[in-house]
Protein backbone atom coordinates (compact mmCIF):
# COMPACT_ATOMS: atom_id res chain seq x y z
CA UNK A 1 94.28 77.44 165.95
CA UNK A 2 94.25 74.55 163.20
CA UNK A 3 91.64 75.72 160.46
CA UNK A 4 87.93 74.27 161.22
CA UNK A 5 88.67 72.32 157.28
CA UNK A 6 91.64 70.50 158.88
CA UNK A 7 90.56 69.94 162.71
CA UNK A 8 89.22 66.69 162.38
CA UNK A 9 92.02 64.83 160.38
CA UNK A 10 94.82 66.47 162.45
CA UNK A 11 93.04 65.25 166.09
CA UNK A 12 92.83 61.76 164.78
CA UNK A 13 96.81 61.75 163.47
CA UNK A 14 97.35 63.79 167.31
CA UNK A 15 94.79 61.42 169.35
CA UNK A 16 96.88 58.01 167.87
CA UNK A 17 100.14 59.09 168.75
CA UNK A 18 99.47 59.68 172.52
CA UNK A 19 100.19 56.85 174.16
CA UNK A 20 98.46 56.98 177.48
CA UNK A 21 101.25 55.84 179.98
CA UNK A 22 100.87 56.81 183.13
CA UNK A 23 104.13 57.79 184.33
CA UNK A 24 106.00 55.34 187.03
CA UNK A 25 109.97 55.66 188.28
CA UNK A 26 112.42 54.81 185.74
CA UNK A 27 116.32 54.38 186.08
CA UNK A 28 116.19 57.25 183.58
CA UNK A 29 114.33 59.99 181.72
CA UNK A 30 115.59 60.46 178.00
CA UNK A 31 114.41 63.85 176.28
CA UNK A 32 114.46 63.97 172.13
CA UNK A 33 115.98 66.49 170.83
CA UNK A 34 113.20 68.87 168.62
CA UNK A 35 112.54 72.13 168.13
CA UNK A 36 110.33 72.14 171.33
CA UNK A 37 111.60 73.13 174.73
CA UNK A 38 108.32 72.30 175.91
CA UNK A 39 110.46 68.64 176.17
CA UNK A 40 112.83 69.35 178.21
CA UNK A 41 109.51 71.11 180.80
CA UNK A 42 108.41 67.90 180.56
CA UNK A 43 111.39 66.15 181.33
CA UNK A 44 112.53 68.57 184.61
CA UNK A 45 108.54 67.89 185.80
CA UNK A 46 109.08 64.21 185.98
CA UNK A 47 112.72 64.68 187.58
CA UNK A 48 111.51 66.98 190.74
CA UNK A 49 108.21 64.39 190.64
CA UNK A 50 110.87 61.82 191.69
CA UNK A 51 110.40 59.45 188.84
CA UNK A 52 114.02 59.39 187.58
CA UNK A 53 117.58 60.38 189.23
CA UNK A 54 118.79 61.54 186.08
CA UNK A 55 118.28 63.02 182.72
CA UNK A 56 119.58 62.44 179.72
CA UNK A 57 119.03 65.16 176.62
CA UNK A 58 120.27 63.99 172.92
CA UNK A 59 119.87 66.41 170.25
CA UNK A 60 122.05 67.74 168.01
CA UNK A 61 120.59 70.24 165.08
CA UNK A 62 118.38 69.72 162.07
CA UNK A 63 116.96 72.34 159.00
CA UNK A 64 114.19 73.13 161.94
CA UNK A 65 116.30 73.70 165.22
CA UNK A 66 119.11 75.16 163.61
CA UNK A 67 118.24 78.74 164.09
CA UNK A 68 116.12 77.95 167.81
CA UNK A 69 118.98 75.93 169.23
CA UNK A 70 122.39 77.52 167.37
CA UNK A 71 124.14 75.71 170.33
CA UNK A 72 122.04 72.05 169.73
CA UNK A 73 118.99 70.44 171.23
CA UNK A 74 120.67 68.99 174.03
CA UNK A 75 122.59 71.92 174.80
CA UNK A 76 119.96 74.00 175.17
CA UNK A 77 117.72 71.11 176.92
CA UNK A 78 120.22 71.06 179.39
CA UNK A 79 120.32 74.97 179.81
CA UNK A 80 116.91 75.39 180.64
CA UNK A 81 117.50 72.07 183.31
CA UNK A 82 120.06 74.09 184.97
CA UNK A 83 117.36 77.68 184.83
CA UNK A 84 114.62 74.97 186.15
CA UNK A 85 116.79 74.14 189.52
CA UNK A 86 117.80 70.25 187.98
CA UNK A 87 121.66 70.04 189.64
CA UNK A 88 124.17 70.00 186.98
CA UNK A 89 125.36 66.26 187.85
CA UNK A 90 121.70 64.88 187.11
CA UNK A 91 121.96 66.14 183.12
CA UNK A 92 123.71 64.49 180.68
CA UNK A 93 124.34 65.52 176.95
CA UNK A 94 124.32 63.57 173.78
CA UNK A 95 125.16 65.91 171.05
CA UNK A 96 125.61 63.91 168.01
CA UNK A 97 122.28 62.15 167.34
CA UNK A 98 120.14 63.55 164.06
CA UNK A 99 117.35 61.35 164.48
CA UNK A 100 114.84 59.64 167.10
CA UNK A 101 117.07 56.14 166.33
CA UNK A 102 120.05 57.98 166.60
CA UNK A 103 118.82 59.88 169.94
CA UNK A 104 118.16 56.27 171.55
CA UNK A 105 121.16 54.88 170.37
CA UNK A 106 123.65 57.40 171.80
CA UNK A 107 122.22 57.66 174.54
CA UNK A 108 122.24 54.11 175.72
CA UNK A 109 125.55 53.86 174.54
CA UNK A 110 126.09 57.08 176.55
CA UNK A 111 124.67 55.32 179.74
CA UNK A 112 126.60 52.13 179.11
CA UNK A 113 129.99 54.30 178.98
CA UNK A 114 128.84 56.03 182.73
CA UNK A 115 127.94 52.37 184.30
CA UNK A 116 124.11 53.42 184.48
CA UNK A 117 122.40 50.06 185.00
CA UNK A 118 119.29 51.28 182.51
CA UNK A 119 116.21 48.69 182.63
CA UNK A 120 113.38 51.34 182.55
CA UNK A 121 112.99 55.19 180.45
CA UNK A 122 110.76 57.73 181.29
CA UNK A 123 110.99 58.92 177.11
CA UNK A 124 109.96 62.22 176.36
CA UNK A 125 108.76 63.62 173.26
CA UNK A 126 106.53 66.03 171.33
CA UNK A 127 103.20 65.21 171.98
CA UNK A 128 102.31 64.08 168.80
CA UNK A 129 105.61 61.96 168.20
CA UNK A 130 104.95 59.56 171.23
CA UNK A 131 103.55 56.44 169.49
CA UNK A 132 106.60 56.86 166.78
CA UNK A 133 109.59 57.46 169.84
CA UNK A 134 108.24 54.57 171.46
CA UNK A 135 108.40 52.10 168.46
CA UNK A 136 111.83 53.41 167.08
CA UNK A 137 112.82 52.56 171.02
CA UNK A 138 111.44 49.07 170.50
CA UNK A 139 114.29 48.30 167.99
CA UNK A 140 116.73 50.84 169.03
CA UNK A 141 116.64 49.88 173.04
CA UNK A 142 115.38 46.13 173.39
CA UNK A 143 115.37 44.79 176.79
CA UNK A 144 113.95 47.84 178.23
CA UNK A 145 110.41 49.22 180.13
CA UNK A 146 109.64 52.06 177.98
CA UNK A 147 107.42 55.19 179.10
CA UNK A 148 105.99 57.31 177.03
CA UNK A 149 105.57 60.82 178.35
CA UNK A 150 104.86 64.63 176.78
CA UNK A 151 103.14 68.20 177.15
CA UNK A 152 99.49 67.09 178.72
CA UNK A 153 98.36 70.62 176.17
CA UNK A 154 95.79 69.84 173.93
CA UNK A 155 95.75 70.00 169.98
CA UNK A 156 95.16 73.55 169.75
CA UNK A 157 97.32 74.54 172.55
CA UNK A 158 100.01 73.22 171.60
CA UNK A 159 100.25 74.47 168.36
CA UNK A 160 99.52 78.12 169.43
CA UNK A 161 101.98 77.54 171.95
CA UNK A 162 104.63 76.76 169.07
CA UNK A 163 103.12 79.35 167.40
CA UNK A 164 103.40 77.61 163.33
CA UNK A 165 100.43 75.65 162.66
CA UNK A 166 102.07 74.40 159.22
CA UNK A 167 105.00 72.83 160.94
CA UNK A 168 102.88 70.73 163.84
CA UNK A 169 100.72 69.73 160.50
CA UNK A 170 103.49 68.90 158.69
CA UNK A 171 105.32 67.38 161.83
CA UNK A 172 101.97 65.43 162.53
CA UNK A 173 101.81 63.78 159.13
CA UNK A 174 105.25 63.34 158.79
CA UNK A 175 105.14 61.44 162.40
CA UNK A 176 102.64 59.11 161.11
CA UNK A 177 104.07 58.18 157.76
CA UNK A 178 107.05 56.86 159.51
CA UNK A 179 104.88 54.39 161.14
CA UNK A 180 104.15 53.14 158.11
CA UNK A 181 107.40 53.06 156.32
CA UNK A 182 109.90 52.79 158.69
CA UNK A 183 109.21 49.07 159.93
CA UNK A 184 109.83 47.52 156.97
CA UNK A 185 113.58 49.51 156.75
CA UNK A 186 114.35 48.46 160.33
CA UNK A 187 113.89 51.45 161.91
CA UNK A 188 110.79 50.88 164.07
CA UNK A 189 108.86 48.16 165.82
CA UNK A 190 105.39 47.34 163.53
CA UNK A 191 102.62 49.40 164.88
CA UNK A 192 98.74 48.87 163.95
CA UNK A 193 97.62 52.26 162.13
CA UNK A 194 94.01 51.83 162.15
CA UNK A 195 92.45 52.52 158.44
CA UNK A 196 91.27 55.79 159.80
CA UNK A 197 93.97 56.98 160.82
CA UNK A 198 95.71 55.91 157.70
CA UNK A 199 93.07 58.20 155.58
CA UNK A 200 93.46 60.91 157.49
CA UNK A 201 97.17 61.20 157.29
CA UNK A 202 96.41 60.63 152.88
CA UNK A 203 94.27 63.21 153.32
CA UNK A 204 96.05 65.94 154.94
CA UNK A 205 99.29 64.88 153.17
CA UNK A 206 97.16 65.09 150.05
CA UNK A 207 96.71 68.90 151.06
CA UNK A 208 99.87 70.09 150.70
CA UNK A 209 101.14 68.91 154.43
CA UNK A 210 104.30 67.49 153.08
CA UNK A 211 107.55 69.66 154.84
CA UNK A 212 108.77 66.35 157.19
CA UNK A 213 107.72 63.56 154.73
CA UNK A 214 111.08 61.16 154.09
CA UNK A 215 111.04 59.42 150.76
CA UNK A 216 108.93 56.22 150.70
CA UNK A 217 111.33 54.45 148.38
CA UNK A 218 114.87 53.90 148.93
């Protein structure tokens, strides 16, 4: 449960990152790599709903996966495909990308390399990293319908089901300082953070949520 002190901040940072898409067929559903198989749940769900003919997972390892996912992201995304019932020729691998630019990236240029006509993703994240996958796909995929999809759990849900309230806190800040950095480096589309929003993401990383911050000068 995410302490009564903190509730209010974190649902704001959580409530702006949802998008709201409703999902709609796609040439292709895309699952980012994390530390969350909950993703790749997501991602089979929207495959047997007939939305996509194919899936794509891109993941390799980071400091947080390392010791979930010894095998990488999209290895293991893949695996629990296969333990879903999703036929081994609908699941592709990417197993080289280290961040949500790098996921997008690889995998288009993955795509490209099989003669998948893409014009349309079905992306899935985290549930609190929608709003920042969908503007790093801005830049990183141009030219494409993006759809933003992830675990319909709610705030408290989710984090018992991931069982580490620190790391969603952290993750949530951390999601929403990128928002506000990352544009200017070329790394994301400009999104509007609302001033609220803004002070609530000061405010929690002003209380010691700081584990997925990047350096704001560079």
């Amino acid at each position: 449960m995410i302490p009564d002190d903190l509730r209010a901040d974190a649902q704001l940072l959580w409530d702006f990152q949802r998008m709201g898409h409703a999902p709609r067929p796609c040439s292709v559903v895309v699952g980012l790599g994390s530390h969350d198989l909950g993703v790749a749940d997501v991602a089979v769900s929207l495959y047997r709903g007939g939305f996509a003919p194919l899936l794509v997972f891109t993941g390799a390892t980071s400091a947080t996966t390392r010791e979930r996912m010894p095998r990488g992201e999209a290895v293991h995304y893949r695996e629990r495909a296969l333990a879903l019932g999703v036929p081994g020729d609908a699941v592709l691998v990417e197993t080289r990308a280290r961040n949500t630019g790098e996921n997008l990236r690889f995998s288009r240029e993955l795509l490209t390399a099989r003669g998948v006509d893409v014009t349309s993703v079905l992306l899935v994240s985290k549930p609190y990293e929608e709003r920042r996958a969908y503007a790093t796909a801005l830049r990183a995929w141009p030219g494409v319908d993006v759809v933003c999809a992830s675990s319909p759990l709610a705030l408290d849900a989710y984090a018992e089901e991931i069982g580490d309230v620190r790391l969603v806190l952290d993750m949530l800040v951390g999601a929403v300082q990128r928002l506000i950095v990352y544009p200017a480096r070329g790394f994301m589309a400009e999104q509007d953070v609302p001033p609220a929003v803004a002070d609530a993401y000061r405010r929690l990383r002003d209380r010691g949520f700081t584990g997925r911050l990047v350096p704001e000068s560079v």
